[in-house]
Protein backbone atom coordinates (compact mmCIF):
# COMPACT_ATOMS: atom_id res chain seq x y z
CA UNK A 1 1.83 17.83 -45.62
CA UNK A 2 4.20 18.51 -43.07
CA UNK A 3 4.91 22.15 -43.45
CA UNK A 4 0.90 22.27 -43.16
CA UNK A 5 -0.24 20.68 -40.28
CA UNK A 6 0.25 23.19 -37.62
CA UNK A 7 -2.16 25.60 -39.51
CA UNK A 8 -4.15 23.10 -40.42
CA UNK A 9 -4.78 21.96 -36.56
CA UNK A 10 -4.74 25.77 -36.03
CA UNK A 11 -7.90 25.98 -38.65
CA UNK A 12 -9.60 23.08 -37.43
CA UNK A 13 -9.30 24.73 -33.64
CA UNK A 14 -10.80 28.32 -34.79
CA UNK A 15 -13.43 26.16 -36.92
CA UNK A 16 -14.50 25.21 -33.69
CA UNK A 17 -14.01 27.95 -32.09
CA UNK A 18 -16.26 29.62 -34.84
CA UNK A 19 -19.37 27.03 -34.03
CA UNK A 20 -19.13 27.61 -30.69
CA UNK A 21 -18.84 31.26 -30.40
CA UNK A 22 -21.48 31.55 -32.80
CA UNK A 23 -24.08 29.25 -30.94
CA UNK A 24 -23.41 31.70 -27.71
CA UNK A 25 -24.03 34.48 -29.58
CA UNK A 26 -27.00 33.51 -30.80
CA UNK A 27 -28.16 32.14 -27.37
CA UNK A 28 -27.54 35.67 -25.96
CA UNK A 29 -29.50 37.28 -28.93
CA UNK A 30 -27.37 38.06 -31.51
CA UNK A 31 -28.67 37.86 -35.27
CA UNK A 32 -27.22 35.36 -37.62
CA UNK A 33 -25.59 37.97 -40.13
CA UNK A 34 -23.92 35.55 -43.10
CA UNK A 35 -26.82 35.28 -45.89
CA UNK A 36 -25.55 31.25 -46.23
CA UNK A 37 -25.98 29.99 -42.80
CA UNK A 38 -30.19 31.48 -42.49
CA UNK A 39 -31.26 29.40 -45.19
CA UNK A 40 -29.98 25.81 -43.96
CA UNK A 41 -29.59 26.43 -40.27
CA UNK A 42 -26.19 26.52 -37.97
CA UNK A 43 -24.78 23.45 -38.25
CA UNK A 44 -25.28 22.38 -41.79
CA UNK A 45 -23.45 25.75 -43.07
CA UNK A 46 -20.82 25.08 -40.66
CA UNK A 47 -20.47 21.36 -41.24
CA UNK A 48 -20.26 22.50 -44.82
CA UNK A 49 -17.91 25.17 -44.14
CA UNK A 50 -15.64 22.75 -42.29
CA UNK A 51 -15.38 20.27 -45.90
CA UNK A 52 -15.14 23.13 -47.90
CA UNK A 53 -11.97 24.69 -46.43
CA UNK A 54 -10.42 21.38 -45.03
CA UNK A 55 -10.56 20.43 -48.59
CA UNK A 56 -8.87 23.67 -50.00
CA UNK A 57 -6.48 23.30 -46.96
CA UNK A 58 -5.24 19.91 -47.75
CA UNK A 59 -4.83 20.38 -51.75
CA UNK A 60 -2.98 24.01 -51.42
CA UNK A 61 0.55 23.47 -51.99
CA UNK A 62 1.37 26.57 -49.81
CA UNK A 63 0.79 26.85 -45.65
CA UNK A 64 0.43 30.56 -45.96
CA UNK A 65 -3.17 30.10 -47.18
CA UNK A 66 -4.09 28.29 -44.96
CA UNK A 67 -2.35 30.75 -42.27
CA UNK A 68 -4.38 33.47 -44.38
CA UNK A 69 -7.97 31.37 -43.17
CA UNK A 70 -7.08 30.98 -39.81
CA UNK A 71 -6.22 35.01 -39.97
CA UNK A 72 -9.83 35.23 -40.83
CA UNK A 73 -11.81 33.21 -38.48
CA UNK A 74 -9.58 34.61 -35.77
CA UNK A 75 -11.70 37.71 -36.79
CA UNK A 76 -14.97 35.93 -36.94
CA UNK A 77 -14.41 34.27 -33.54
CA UNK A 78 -12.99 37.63 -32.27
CA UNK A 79 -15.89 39.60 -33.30
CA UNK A 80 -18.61 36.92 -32.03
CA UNK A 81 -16.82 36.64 -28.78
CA UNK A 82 -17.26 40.67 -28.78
CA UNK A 83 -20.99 40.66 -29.19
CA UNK A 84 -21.24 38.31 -25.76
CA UNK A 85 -19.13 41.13 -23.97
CA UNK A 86 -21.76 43.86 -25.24
């Protein structure tokens, strides 16, 4: 666990990150776009999200996949934060 608990603080901080930057996107009208979330609303697909990957996070035995997640919400958050700047 050692070797992964910077990333996996790093995860849980762009998980966050991701919920909030999505809820002020939405407030400032941008469209839901991931097919999941519509169908059970904002915070159950996120809450969900948030088990599914802490989960995978804690039983991989190496911290570059978890490094590899946090590469991708860094893009999520990046691009939500770039619809509030449009």
């Amino acid at each position: 666990m050692r070797g992964k608990l910077i990333p996996a603080i790093v995860l849980c901080i762009l998980q966050l990150g991701d919920l909030l930057s999505t809820r002020l996107a939405l407030a400032h009208g941008a469209v839901e776009a991931n097919i999941f979330v519509r169908p059970i609303g904002l915070w159950a697909a996120k809450l969900l999200c948030i088990a599914i990957v802490g989960v995978l996070a804690w039983r991989t035995r190496k911290p570059s996949r978890i490094w590899a997640v946090c590469a991708f919400y860094v893009i999520v958050v990046g691009w939500n934060l770039s619809l509030l700047l449009r």
